[in-house]
Each structure stands twice: as structure tokens, then as C-alpha cells.
PDB file of N, CA and C in Angstrom:
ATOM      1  N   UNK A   1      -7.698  75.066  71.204  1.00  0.00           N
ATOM      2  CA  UNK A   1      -7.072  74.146  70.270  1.00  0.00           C
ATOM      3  C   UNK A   1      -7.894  74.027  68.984  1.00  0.00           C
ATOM      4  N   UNK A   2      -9.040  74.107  68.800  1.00  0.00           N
ATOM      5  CA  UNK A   2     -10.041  73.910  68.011  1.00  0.00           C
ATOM      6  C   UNK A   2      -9.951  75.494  66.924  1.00  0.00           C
ATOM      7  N   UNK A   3      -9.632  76.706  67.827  1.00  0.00           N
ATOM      8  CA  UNK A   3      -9.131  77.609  66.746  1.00  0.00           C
ATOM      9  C   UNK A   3      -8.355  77.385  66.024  1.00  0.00           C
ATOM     10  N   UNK A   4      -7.376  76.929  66.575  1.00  0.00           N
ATOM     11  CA  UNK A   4      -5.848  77.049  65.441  1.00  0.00           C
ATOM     12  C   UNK A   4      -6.155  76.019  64.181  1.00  0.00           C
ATOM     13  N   UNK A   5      -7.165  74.838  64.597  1.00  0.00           N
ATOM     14  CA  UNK A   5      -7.153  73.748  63.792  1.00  0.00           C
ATOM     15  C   UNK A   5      -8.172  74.754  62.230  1.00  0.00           C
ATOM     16  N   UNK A   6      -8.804  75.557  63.205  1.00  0.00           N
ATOM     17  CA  UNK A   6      -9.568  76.358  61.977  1.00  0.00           C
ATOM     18  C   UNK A   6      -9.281  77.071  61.213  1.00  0.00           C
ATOM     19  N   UNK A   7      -8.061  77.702  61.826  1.00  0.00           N
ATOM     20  CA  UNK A   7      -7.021  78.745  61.484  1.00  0.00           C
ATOM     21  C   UNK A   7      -6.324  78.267  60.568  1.00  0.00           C
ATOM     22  N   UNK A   8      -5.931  77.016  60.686  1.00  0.00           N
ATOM     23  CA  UNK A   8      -4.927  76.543  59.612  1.00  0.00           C
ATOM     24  C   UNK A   8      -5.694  75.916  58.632  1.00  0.00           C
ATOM     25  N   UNK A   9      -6.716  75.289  58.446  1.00  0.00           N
ATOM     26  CA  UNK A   9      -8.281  75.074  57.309  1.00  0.00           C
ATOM     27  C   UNK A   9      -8.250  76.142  56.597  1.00  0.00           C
ATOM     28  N   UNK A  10      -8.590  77.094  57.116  1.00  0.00           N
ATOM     29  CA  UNK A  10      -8.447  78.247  56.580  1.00  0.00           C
ATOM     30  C   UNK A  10      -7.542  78.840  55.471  1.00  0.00           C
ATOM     31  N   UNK A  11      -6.293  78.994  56.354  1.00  0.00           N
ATOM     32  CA  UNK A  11      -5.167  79.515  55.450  1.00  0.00           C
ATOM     33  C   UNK A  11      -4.310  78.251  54.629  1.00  0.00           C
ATOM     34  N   UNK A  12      -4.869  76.675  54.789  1.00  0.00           N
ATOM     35  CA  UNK A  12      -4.584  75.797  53.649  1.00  0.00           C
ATOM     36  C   UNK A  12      -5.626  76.387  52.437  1.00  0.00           C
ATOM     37  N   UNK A  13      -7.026  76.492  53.128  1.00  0.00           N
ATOM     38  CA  UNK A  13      -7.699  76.497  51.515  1.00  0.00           C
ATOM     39  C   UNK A  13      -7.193  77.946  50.698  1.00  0.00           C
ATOM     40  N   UNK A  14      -6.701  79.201  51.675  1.00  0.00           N
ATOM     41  CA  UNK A  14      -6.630  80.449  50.997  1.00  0.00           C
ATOM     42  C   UNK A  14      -5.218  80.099  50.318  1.00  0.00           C
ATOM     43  N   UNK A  15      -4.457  79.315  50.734  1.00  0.00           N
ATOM     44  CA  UNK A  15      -3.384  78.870  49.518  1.00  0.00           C
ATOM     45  C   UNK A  15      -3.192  78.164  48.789  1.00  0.00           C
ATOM     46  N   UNK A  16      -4.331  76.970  48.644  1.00  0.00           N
ATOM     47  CA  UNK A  16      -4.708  75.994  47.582  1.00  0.00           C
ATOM     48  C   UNK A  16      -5.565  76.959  46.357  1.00  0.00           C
ATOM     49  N   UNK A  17      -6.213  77.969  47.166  1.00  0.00           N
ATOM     50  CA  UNK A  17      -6.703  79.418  45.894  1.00  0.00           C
ATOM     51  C   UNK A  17      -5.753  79.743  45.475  1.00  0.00           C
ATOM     52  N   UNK A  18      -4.624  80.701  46.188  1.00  0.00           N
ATOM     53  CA  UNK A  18      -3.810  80.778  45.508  1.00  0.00           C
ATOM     54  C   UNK A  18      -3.543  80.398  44.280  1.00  0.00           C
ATOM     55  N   UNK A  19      -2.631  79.471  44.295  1.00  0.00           N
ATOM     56  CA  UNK A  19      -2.156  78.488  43.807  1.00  0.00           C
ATOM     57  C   UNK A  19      -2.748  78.124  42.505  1.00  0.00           C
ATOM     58  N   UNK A  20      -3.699  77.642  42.608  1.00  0.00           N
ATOM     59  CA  UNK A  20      -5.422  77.455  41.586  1.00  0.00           C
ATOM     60  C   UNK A  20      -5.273  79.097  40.735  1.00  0.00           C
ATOM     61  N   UNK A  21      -5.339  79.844  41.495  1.00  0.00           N
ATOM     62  CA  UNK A  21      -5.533  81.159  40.947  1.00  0.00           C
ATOM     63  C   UNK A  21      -4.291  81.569  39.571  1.00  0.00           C
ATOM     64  N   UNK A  22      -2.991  81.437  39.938  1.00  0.00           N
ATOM     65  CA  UNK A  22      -1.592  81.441  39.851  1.00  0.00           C
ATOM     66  C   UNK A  22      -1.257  79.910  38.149  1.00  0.00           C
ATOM     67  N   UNK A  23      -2.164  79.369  38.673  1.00  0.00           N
ATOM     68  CA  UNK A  23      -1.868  78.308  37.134  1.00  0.00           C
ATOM     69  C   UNK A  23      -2.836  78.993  36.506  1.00  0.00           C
ATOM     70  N   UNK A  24      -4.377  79.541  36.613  1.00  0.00           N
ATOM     71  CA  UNK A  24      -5.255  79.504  36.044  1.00  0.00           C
ATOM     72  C   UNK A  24      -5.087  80.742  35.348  1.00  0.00           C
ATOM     73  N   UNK A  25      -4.148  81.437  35.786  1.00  0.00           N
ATOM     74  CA  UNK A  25      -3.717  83.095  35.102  1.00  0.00           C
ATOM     75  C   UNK A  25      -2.485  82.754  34.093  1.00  0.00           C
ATOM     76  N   UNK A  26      -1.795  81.753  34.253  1.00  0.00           N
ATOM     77  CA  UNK A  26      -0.336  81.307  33.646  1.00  0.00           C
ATOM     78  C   UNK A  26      -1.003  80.892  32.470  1.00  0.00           C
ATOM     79  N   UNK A  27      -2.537  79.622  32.272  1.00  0.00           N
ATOM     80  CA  UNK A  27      -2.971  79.464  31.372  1.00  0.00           C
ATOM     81  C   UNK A  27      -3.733  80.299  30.590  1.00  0.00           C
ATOM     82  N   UNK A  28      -4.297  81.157  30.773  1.00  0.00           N
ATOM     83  CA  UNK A  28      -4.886  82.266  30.167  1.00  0.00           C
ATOM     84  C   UNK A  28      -3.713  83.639  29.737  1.00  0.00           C
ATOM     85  N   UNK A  29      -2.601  83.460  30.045  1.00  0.00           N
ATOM     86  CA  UNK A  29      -1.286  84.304  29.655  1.00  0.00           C
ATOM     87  C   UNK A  29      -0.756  83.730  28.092  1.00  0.00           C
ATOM     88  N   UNK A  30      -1.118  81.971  28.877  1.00  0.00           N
ATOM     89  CA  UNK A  30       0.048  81.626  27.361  1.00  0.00           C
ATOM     90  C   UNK A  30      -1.048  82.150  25.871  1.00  0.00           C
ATOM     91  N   UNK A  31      -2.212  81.742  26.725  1.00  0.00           N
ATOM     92  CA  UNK A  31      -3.626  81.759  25.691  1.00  0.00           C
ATOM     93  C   UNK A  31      -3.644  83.243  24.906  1.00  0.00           C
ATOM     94  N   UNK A  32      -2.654  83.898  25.389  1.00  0.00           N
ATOM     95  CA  UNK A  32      -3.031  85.804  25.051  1.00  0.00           C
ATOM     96  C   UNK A  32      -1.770  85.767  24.139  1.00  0.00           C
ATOM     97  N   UNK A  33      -0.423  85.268  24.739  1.00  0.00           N
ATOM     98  CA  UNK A  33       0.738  85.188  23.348  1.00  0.00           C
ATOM     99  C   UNK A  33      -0.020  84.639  22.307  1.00  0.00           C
ATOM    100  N   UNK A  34      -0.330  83.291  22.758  1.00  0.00           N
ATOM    101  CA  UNK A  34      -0.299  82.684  21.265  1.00  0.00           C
ATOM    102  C   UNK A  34      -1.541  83.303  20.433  1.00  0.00           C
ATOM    103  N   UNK A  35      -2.366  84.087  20.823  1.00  0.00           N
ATOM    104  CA  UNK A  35      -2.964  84.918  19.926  1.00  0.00           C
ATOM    105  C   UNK A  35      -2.219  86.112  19.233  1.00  0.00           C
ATOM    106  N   UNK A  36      -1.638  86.878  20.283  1.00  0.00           N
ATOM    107  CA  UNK A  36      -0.796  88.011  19.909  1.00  0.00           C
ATOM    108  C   UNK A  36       0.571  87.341  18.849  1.00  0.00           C
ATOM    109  N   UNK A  37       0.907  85.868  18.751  1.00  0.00           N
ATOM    110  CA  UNK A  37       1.785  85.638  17.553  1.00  0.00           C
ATOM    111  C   UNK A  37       0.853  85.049  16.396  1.00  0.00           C
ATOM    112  N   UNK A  38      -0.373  84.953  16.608  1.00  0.00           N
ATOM    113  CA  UNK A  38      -1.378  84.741  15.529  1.00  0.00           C
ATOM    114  C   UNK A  38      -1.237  85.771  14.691  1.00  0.00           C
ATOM    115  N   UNK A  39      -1.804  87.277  15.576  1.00  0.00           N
ATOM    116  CA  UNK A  39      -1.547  88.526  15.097  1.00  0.00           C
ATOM    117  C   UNK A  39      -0.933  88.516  14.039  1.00  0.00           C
ATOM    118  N   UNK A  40       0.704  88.705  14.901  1.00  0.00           N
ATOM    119  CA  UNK A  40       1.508  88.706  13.784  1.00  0.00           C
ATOM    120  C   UNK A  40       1.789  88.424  12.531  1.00  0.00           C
ATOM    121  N   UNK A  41       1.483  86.627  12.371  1.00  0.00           N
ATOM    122  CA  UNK A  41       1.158  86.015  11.320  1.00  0.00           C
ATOM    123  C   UNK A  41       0.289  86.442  10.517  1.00  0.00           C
ATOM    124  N   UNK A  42      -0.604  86.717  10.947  1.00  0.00           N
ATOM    125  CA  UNK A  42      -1.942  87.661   9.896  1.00  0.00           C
ATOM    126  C   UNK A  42      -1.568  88.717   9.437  1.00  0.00           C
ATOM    127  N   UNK A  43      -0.810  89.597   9.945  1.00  0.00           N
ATOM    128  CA  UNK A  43      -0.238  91.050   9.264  1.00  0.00           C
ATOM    129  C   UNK A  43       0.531  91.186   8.388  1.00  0.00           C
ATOM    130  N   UNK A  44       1.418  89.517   8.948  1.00  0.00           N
ATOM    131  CA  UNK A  44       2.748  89.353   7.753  1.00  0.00           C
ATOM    132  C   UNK A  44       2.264  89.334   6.325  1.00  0.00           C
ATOM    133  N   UNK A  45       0.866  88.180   6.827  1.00  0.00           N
ATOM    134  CA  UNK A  45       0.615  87.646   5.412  1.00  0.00           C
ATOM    135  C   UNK A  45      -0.279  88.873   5.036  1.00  0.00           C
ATOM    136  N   UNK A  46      -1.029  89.586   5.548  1.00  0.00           N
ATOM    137  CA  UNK A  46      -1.825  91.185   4.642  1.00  0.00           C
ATOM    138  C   UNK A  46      -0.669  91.809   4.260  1.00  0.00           C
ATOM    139  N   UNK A  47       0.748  92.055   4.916  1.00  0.00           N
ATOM    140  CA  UNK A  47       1.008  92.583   4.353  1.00  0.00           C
ATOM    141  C   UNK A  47       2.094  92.004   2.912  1.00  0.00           C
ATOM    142  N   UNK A  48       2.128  90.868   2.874  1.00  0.00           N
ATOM    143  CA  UNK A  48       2.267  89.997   1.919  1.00  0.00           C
ATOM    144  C   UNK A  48       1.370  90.602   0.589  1.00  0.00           C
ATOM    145  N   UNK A  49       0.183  90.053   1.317  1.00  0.00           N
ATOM    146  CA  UNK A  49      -1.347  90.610   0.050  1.00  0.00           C
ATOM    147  C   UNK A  49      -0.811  92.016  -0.059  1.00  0.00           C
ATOM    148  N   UNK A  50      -0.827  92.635   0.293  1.00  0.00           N
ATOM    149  CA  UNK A  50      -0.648  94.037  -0.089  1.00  0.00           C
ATOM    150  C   UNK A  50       0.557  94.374  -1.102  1.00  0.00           C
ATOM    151  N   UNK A  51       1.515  94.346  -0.782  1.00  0.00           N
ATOM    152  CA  UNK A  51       2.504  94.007  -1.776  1.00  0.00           C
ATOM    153  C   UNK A  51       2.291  93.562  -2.991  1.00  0.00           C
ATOM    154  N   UNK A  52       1.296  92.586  -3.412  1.00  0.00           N
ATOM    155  CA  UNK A  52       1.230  92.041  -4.840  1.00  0.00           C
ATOM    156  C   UNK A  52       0.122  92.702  -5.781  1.00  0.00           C
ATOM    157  N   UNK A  53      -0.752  93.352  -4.875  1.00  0.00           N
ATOM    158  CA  UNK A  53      -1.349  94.356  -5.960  1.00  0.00           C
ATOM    159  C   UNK A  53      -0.856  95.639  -6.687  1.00  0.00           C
ATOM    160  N   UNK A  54      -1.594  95.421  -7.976  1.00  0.00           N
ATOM    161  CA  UNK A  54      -0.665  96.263  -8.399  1.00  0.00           C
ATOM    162  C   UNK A  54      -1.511  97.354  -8.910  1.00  0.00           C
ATOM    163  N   UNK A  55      -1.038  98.687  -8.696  1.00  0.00           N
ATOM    164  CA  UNK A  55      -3.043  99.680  -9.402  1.00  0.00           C
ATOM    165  C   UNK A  55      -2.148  99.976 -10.514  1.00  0.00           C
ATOM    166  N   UNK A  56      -3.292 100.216 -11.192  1.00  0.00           N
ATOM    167  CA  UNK A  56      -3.459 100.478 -13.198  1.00  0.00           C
ATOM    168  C   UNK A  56      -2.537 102.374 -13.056  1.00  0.00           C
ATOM    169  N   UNK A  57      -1.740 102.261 -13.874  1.00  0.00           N
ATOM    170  CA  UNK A  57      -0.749 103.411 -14.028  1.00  0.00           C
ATOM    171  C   UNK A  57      -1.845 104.770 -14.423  1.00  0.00           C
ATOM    172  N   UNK A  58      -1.956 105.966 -13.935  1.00  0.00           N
ATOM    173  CA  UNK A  58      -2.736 106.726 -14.558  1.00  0.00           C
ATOM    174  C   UNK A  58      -2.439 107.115 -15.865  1.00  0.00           C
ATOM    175  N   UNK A  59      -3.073 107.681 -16.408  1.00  0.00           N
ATOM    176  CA  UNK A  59      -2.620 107.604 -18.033  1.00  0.00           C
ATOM    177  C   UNK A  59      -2.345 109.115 -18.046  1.00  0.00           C
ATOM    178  N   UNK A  60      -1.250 109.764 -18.614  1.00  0.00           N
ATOM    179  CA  UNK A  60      -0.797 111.175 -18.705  1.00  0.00           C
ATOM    180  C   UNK A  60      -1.721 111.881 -19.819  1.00  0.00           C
ATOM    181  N   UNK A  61      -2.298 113.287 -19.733  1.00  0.00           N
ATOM    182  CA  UNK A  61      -2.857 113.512 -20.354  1.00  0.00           C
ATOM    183  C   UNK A  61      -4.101 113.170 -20.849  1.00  0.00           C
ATOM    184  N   UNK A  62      -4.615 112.804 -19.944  1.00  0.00           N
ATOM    185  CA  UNK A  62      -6.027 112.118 -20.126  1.00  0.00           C
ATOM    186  C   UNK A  62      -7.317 113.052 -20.018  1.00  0.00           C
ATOM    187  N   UNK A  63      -7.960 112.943 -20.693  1.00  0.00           N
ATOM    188  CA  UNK A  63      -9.681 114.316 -19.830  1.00  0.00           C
ATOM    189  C   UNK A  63     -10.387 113.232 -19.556  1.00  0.00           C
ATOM    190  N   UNK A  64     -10.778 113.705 -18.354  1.00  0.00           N
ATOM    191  CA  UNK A  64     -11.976 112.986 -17.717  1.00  0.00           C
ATOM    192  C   UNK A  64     -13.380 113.659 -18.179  1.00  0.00           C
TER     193      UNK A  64
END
């Protein structure tokens, strides 16, 4: 009788890990989007910046 009581100690705590394990990966998931839509935001806006420069026209006929 004293096994089973151990048996089931046991396989409560290996599914309270679980479990623990299973939120603690869900929070470190959302933590990886909301970087990866950071990303995004940062590229939009470089490529925003990029867009508004403007380079100096070469001049035709020129000697260097």
C-alpha cells in the first residue's frame, strides 16, 4: 500500500513539472513573437530611412 501512495507522489509531482514546464515555454514563446514583431518594426522604419536619402547625381562628363 505504501508503494502506490509513492507511485502516485511521484507521478503528481512529474505532472505538476509538466505543467510548470508547458506555461514556462508558452511564456518564453510569447517573449520570442513579440521580439520577432519588434523586428519588423525596425526594418519598416530602416527601411523608411532608406528611402529618404538621396545620393548627389553624378555629374556627366566629369575627369576625375
Amino acid at each position: 500500500m505504501v508503494w502506490v501512495l509513492v507511485f502516485l507522489g511521484i507521478a503528481l509531482a512529474g505532472i505538476i513539472m509538466v505543467v510548470s514546464y508547458a506555461i514556462w515555454l508558452a511564456h518564453k514563446a510569447a517573449d520570442l513573437f513579440s521580439e520577432i514583431e519588434m523586428l519588423g518594426t525596425r526594418a519598416e522604419e530602416l527601411a523608411g530611412l532608406l528611402e529618404q536619402i538621396q545620393l548627389p547625381a553624378a555629374a556627366v562628363g566629369e575627369d576625375d
